[in-house]
C-alpha atoms as a PDB file:
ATOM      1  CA  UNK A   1     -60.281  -0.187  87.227  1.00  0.00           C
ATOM      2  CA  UNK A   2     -58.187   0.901  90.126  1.00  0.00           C
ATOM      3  CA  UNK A   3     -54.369   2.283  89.526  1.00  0.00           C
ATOM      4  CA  UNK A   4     -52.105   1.838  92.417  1.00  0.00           C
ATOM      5  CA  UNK A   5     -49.585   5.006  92.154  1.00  0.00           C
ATOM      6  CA  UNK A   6     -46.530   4.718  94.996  1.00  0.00           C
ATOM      7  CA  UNK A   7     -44.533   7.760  96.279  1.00  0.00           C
ATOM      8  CA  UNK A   8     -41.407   6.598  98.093  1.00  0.00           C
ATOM      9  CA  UNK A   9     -39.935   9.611 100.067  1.00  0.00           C
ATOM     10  CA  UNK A  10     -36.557  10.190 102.482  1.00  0.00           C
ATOM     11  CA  UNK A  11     -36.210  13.898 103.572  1.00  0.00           C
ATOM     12  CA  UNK A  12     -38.004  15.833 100.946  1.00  0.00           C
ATOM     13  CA  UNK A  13     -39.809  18.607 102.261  1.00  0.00           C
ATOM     14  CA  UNK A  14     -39.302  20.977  99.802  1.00  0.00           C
ATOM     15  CA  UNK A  15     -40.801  18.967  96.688  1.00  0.00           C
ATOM     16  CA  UNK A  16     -42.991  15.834  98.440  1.00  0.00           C
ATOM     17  CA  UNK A  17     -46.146  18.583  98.146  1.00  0.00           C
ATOM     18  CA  UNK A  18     -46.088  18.979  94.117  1.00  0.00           C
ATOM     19  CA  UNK A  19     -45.686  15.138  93.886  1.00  0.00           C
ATOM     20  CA  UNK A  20     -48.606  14.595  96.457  1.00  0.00           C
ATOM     21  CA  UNK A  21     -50.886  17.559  94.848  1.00  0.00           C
ATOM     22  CA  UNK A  22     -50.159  16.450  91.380  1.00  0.00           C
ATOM     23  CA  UNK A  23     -52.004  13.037  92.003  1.00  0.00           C
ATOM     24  CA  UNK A  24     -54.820  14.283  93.800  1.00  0.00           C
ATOM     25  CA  UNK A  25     -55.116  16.643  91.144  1.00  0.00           C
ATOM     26  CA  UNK A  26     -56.049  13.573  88.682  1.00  0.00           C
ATOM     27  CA  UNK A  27     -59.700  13.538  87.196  1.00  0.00           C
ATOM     28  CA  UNK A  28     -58.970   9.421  87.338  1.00  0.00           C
ATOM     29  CA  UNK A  29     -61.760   8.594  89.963  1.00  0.00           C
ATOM     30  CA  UNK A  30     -60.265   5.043  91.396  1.00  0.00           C
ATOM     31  CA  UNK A  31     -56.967   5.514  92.691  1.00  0.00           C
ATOM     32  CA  UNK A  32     -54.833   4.190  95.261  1.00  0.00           C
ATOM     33  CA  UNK A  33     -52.185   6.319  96.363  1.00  0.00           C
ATOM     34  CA  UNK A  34     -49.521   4.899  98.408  1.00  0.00           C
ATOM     35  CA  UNK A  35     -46.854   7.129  99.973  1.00  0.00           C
ATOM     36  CA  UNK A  36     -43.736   5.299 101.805  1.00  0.00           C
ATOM     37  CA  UNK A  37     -41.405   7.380 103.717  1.00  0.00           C
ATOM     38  CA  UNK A  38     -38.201   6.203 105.199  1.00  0.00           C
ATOM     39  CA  UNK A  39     -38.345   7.557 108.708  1.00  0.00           C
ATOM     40  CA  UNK A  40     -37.677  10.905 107.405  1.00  0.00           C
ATOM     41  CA  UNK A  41     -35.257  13.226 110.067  1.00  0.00           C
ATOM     42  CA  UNK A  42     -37.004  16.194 108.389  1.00  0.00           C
ATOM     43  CA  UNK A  43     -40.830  17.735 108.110  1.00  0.00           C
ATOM     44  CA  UNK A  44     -41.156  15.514 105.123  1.00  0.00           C
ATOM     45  CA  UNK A  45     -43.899  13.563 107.446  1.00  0.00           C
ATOM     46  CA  UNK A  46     -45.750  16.853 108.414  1.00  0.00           C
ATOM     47  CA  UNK A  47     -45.951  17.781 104.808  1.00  0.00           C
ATOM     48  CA  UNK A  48     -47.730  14.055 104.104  1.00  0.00           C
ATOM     49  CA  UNK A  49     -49.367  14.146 106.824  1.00  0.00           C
ATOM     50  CA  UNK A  50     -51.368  17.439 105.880  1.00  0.00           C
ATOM     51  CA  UNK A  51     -52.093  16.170 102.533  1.00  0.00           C
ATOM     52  CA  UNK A  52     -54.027  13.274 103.971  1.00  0.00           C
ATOM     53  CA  UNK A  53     -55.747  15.489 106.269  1.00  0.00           C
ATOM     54  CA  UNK A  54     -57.064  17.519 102.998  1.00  0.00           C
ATOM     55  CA  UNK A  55     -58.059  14.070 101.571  1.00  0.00           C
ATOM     56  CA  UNK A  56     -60.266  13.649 104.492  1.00  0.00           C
ATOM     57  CA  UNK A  57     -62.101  16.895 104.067  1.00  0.00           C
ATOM     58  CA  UNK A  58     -65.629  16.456 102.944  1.00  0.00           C
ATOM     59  CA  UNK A  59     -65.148  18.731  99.832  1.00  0.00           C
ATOM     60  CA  UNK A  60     -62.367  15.736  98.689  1.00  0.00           C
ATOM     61  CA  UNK A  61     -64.292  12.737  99.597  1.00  0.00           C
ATOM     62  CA  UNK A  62     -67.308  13.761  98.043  1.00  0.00           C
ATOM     63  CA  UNK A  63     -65.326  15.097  94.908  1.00  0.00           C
ATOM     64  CA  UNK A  64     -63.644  11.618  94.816  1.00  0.00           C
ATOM     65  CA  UNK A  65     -65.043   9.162  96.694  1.00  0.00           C
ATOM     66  CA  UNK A  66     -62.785   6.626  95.378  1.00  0.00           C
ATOM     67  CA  UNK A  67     -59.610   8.035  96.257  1.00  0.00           C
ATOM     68  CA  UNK A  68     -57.678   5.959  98.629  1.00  0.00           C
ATOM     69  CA  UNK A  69     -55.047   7.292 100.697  1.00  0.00           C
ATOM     70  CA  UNK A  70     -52.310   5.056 101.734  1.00  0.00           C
ATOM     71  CA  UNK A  71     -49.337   6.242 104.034  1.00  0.00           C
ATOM     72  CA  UNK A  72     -46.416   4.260 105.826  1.00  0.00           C
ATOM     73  CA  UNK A  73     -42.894   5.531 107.419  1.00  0.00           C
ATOM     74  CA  UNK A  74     -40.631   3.616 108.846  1.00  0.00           C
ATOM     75  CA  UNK A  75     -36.501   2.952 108.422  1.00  0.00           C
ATOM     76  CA  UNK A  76     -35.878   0.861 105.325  1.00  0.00           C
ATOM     77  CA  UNK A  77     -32.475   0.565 103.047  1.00  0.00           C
ATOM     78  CA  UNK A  78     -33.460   2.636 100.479  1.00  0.00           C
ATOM     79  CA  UNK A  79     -35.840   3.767  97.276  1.00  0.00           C
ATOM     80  CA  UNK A  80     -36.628  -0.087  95.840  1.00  0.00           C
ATOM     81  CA  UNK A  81     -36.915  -1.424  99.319  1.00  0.00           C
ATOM     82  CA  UNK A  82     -39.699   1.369  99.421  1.00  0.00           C
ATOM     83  CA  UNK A  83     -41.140   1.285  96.493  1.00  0.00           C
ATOM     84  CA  UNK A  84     -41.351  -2.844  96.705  1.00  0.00           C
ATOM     85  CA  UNK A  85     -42.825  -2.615  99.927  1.00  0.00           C
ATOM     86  CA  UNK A  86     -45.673  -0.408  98.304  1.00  0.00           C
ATOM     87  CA  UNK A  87     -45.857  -2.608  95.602  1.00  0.00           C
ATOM     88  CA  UNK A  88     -47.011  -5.332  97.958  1.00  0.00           C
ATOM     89  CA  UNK A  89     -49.253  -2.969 100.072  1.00  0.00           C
ATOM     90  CA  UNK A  90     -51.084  -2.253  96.243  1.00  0.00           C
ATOM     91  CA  UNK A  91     -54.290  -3.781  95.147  1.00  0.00           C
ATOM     92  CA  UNK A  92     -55.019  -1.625  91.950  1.00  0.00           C
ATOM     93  CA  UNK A  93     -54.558  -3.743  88.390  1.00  0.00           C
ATOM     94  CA  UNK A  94     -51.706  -1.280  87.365  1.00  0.00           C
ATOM     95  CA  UNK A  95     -49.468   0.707  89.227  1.00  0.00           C
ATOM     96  CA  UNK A  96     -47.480   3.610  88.258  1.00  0.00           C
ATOM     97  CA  UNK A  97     -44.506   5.392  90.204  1.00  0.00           C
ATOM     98  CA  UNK A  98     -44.252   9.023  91.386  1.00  0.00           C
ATOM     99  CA  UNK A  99     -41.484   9.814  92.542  1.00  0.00           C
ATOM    100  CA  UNK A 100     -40.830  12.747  95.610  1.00  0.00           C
ATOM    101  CA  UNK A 101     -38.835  15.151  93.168  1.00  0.00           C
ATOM    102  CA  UNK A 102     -41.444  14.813  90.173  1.00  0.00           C
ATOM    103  CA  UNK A 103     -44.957  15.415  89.159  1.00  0.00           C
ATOM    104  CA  UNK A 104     -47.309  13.951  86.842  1.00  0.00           C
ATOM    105  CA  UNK A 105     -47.474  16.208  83.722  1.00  0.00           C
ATOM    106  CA  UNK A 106     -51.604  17.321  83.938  1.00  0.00           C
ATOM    107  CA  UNK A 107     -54.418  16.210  85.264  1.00  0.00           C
ATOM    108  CA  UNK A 108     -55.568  13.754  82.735  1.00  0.00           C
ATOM    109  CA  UNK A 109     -52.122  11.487  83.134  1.00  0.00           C
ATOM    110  CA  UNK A 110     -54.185   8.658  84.484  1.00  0.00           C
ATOM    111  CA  UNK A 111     -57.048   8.739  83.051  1.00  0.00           C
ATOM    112  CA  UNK A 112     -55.283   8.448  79.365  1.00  0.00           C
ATOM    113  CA  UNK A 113     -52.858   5.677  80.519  1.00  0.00           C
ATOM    114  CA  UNK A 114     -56.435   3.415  81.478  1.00  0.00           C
ATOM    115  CA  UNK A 115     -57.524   4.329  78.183  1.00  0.00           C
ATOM    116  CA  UNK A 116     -54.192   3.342  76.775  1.00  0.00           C
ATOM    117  CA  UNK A 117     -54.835  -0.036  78.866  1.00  0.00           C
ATOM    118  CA  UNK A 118     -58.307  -0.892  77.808  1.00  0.00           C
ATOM    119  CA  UNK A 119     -57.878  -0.115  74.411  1.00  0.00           C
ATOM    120  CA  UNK A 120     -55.164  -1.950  73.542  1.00  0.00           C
ATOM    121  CA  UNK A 121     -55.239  -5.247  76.724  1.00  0.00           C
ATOM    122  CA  UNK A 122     -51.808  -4.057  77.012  1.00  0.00           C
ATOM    123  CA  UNK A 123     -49.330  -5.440  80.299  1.00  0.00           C
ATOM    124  CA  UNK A 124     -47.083  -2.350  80.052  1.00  0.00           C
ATOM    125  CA  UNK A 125     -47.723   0.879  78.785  1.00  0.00           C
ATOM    126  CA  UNK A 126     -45.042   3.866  78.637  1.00  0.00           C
ATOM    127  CA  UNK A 127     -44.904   7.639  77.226  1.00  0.00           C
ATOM    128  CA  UNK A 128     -42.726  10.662  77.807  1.00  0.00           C
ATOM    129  CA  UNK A 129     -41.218  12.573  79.797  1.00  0.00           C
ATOM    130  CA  UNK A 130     -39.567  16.122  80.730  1.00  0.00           C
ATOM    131  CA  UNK A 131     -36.537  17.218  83.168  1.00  0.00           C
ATOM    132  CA  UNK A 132     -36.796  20.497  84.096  1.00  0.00           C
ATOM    133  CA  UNK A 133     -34.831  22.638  86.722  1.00  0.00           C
ATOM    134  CA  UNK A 134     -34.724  21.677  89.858  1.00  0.00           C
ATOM    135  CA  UNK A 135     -35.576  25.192  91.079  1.00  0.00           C
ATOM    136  CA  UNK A 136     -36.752  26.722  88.007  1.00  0.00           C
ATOM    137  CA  UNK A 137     -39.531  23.659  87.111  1.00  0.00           C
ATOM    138  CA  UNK A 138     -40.457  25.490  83.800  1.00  0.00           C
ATOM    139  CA  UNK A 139     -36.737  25.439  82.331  1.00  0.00           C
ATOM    140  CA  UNK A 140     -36.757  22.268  80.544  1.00  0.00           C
ATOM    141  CA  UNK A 141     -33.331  20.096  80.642  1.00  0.00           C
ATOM    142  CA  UNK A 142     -33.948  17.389  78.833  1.00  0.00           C
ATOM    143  CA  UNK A 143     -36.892  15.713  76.569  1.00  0.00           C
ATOM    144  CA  UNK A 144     -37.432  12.457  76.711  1.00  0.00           C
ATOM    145  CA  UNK A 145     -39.555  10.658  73.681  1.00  0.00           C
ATOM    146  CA  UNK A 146     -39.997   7.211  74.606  1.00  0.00           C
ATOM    147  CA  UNK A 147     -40.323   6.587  71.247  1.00  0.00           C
ATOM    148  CA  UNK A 148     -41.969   3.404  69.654  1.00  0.00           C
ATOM    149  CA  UNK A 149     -40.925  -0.170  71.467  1.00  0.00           C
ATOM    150  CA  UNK A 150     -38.934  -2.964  69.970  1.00  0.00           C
ATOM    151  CA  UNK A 151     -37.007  -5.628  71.491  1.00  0.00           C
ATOM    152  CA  UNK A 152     -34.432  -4.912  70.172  1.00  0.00           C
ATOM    153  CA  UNK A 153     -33.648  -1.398  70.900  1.00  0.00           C
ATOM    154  CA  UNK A 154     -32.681  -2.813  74.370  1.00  0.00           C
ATOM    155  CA  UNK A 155     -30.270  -4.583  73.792  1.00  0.00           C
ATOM    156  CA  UNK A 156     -28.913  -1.811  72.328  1.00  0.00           C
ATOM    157  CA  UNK A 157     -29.208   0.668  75.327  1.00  0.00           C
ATOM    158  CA  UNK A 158     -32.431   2.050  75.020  1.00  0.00           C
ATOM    159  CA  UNK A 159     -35.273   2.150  77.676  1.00  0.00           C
ATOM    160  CA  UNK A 160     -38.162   4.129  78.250  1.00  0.00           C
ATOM    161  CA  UNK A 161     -38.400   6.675  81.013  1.00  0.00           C
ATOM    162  CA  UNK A 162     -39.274   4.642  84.149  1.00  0.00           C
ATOM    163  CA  UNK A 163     -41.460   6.917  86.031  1.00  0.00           C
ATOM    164  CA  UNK A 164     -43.724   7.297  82.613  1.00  0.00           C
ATOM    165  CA  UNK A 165     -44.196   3.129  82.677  1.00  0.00           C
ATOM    166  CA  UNK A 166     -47.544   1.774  83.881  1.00  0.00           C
ATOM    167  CA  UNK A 167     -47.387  -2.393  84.478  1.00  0.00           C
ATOM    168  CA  UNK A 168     -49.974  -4.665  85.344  1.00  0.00           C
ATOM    169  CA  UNK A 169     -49.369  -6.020  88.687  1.00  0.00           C
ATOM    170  CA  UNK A 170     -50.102  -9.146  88.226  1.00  0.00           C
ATOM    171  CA  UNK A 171     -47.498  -8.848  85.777  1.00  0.00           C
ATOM    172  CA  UNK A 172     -45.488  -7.558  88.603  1.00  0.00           C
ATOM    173  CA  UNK A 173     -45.934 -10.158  91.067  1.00  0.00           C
ATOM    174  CA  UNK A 174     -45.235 -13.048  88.203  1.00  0.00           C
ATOM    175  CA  UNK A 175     -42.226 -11.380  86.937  1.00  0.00           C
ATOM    176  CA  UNK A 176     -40.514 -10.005  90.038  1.00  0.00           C
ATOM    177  CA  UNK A 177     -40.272  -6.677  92.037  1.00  0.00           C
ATOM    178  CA  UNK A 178     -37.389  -4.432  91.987  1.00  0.00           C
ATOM    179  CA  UNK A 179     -33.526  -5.748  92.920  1.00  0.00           C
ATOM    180  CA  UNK A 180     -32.554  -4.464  96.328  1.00  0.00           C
ATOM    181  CA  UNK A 181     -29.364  -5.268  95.683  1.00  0.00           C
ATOM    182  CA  UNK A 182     -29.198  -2.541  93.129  1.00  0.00           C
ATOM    183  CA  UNK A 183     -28.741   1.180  94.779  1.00  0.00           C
ATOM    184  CA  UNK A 184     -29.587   3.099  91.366  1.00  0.00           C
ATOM    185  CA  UNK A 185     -29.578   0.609  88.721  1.00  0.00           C
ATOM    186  CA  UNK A 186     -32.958  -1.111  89.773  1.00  0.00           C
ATOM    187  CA  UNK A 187     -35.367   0.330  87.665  1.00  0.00           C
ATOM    188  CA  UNK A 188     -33.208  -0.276  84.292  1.00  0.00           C
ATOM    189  CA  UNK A 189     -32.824  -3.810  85.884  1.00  0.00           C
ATOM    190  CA  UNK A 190     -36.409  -4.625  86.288  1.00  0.00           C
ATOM    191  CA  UNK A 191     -36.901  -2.782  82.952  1.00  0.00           C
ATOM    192  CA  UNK A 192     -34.629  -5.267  80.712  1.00  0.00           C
ATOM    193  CA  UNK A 193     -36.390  -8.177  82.754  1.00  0.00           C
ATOM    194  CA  UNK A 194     -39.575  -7.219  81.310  1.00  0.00           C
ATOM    195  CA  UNK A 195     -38.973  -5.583  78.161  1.00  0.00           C
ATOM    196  CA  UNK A 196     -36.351  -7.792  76.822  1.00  0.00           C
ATOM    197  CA  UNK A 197     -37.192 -11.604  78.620  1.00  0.00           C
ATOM    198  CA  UNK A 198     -40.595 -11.109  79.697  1.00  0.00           C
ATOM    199  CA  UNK A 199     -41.814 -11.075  75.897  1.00  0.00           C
ATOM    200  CA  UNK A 200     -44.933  -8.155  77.579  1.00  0.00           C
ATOM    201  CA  UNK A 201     -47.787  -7.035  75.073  1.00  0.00           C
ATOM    202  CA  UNK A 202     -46.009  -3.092  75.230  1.00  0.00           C
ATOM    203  CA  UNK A 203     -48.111  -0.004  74.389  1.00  0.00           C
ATOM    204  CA  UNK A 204     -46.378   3.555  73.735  1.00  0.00           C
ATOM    205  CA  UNK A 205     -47.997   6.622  74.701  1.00  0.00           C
ATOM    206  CA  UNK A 206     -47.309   9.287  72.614  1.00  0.00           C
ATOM    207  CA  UNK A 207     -47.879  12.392  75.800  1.00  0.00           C
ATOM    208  CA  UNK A 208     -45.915  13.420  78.125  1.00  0.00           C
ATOM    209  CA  UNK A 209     -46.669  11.972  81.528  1.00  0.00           C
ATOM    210  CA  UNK A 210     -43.990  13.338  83.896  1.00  0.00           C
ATOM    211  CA  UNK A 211     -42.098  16.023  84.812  1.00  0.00           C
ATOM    212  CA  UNK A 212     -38.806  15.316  86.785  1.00  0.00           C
ATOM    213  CA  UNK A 213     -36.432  17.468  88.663  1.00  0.00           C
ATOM    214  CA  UNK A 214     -33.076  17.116  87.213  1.00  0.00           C
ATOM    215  CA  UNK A 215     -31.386  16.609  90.244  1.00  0.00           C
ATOM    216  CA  UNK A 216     -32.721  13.406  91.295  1.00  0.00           C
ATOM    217  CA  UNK A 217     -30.743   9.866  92.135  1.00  0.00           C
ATOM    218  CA  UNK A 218     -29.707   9.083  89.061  1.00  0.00           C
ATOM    219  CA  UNK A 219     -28.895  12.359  87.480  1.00  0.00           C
ATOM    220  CA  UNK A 220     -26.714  13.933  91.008  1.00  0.00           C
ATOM    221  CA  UNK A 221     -23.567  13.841  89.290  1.00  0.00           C
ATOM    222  CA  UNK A 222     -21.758  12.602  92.510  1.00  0.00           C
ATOM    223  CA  UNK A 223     -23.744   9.077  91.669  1.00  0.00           C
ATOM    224  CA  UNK A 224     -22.683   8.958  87.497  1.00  0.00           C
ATOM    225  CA  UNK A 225     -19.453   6.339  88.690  1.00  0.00           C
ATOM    226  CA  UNK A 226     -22.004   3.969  91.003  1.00  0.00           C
ATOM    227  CA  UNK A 227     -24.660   4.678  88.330  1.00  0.00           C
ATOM    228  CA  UNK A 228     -21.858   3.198  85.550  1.00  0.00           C
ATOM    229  CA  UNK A 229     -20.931  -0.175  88.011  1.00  0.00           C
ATOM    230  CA  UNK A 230     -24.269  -0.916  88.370  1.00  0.00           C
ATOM    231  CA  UNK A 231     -25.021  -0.609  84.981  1.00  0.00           C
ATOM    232  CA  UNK A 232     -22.269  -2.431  83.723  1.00  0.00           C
ATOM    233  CA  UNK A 233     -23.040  -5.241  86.360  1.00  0.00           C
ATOM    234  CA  UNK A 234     -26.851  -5.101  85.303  1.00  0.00           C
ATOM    235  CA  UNK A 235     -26.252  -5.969  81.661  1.00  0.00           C
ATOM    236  CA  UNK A 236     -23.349  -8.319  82.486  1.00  0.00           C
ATOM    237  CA  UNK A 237     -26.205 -10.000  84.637  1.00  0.00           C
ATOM    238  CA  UNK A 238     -28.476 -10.353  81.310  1.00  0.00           C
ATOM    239  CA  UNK A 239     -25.838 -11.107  79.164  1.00  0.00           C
ATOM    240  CA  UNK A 240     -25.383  -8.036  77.215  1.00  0.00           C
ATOM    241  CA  UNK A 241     -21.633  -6.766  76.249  1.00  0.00           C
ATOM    242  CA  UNK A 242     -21.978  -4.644  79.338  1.00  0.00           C
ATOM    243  CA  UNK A 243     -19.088  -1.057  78.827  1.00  0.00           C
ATOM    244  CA  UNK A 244     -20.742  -1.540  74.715  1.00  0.00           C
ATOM    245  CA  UNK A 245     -24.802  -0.950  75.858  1.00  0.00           C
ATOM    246  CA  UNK A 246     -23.947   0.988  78.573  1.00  0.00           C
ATOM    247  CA  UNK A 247     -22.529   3.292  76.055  1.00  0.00           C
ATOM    248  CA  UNK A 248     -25.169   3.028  73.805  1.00  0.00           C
ATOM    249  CA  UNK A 249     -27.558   3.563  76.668  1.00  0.00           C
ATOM    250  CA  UNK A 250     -25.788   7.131  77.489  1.00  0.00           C
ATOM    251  CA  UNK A 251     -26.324   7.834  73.466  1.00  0.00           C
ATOM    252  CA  UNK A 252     -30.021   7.567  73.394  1.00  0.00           C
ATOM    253  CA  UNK A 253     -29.890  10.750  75.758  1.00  0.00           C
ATOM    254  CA  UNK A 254     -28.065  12.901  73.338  1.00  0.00           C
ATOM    255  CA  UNK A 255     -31.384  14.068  71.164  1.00  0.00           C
ATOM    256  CA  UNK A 256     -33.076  14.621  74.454  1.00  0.00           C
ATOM    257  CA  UNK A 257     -30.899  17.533  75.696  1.00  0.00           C
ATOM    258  CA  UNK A 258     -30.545  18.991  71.800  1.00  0.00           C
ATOM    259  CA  UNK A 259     -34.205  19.144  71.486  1.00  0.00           C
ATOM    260  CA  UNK A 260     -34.845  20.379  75.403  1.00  0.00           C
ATOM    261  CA  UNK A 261     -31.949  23.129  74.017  1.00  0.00           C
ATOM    262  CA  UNK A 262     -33.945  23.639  71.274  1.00  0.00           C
ATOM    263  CA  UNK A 263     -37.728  24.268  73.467  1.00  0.00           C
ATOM    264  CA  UNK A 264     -35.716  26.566  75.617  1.00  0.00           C
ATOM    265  CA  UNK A 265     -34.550  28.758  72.922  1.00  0.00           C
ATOM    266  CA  UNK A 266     -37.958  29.137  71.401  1.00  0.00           C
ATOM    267  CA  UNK A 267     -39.296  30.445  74.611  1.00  0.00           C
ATOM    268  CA  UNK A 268     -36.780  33.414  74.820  1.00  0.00           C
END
């Protein structure tokens, strides 16, 4: 079974390599791997560019002659208009997000989340998650447990890490991409459509599958007040009590930092 995995990337030299490396580095044989750059202004294209070229190598292809290298860059309006766009382009039966910051967490991330799949005929299937550093990638920041999945727990806030969520694209395409309209708030958008309305057969992981670079769009500090209207206008859209989950929403993150806290200070 093939697994679409899309990269969207604007002017990020200095980290687009680890994402790239960290999903050829996948022993997953059938993989589609779909990188969508903005027009960068920077070398961002150069660095993708020379990743292909190693895909093309005869040591690669015969090493994984499934792996399918998929590459686009032209001006769009931002991350979902990206990341929809490669959604489209996709023709695995699940795809999976890696974003330009982050990398998947081993080399075994895919592989596992299949298993997850054919195991349990699951349409979505999340884990967890690490922040770490932005420079220092082996500082852990925060520790995200997805923790087991109940309806309920989002209407009170919660949601799983969304670069650790596989889906079914079929289940994609029925249900509807991401919401342009949303600058940051997208992801938890298209999250509550299908965790909370979309009634999904939901499968929890218990493994890490990413790594993220605290840093990122939704954790620069100079986007927490858009992050909070969009928010607030996401639930209001589903008809939650919008300021009440959004505040719930920030308290599910409160264990993750104690127990990141807590890693860190059994390393030194």
């Amino acid at each position: 079974m093939k697994v679409s995995i899309i990269t969207s990337c604007y002017n990020r030299v200095a980290t687009i390599h680890g994402a790239i490396k960290s999903v050829l580095a996948q022993d997953y044989p059938e993989i589609e791997y779909i990188v969508v750059d903005g027009a960068s202004t920077d070398a961002s294209s150069d660095a993708i560019q020379k990743e292909m070229v190693r895909c093309k190598t005869e040591e690669f292809a015969v090493a994984h002659p499934l792996f399918n290298f998929k590459y686009i860059s032209e001006p769009d309006h931002g991350m979902y208009e990206a990341i929809n766009k490669g959604i489209r382009m996709a023709t695995g039966e699940f795809i999976g997000l890696v974003h330009s910051d982050d990398f998947l967490y081993d080399s075994h991330v895919i592989s596992d989340v299949v298993k997850a799949f054919e195991e349990t005929g699951a349409d979505f299937v999340y884990g967890d998650g690490i922040y770490v550093d932005y420079h220092k990638t082996d500082k852990i920041v925060r520790h995200w447990r997805g923790g087991a999945y109940h309806r309920w727990k989002v209407r009170c806030g919660w949601l799983p890490l969304h670069p650790t969520c596989y889906i079914r694209r079929d289940v994609m395409m029925r249900e509807g991409l991401y919401d342009e309209s949303f600058k940051i708030a997208a992801d938890s958008d298209l999250l509550v459509r299908y965790l909370y309305e979309a009634k999904l057969k939901v499968h929890y992981m218990k493994r890490k599958i990413i790594r993220m670079r605290m840093g990122g769009l939704s954790t620069d500090s100079k986007k927490r007040k858009q992050m909070w209207d969009e928010d607030v206008r996401m639930y209001k859209s589903h008809g939650f009590s919008p300021i009440p989950t959004k505040i719930m929403k920030m308290m599910w993150k409160v264990p993750q930092f104690i127990e990141a806290k807590f890693i860190q200070m059994k390393k030194t």
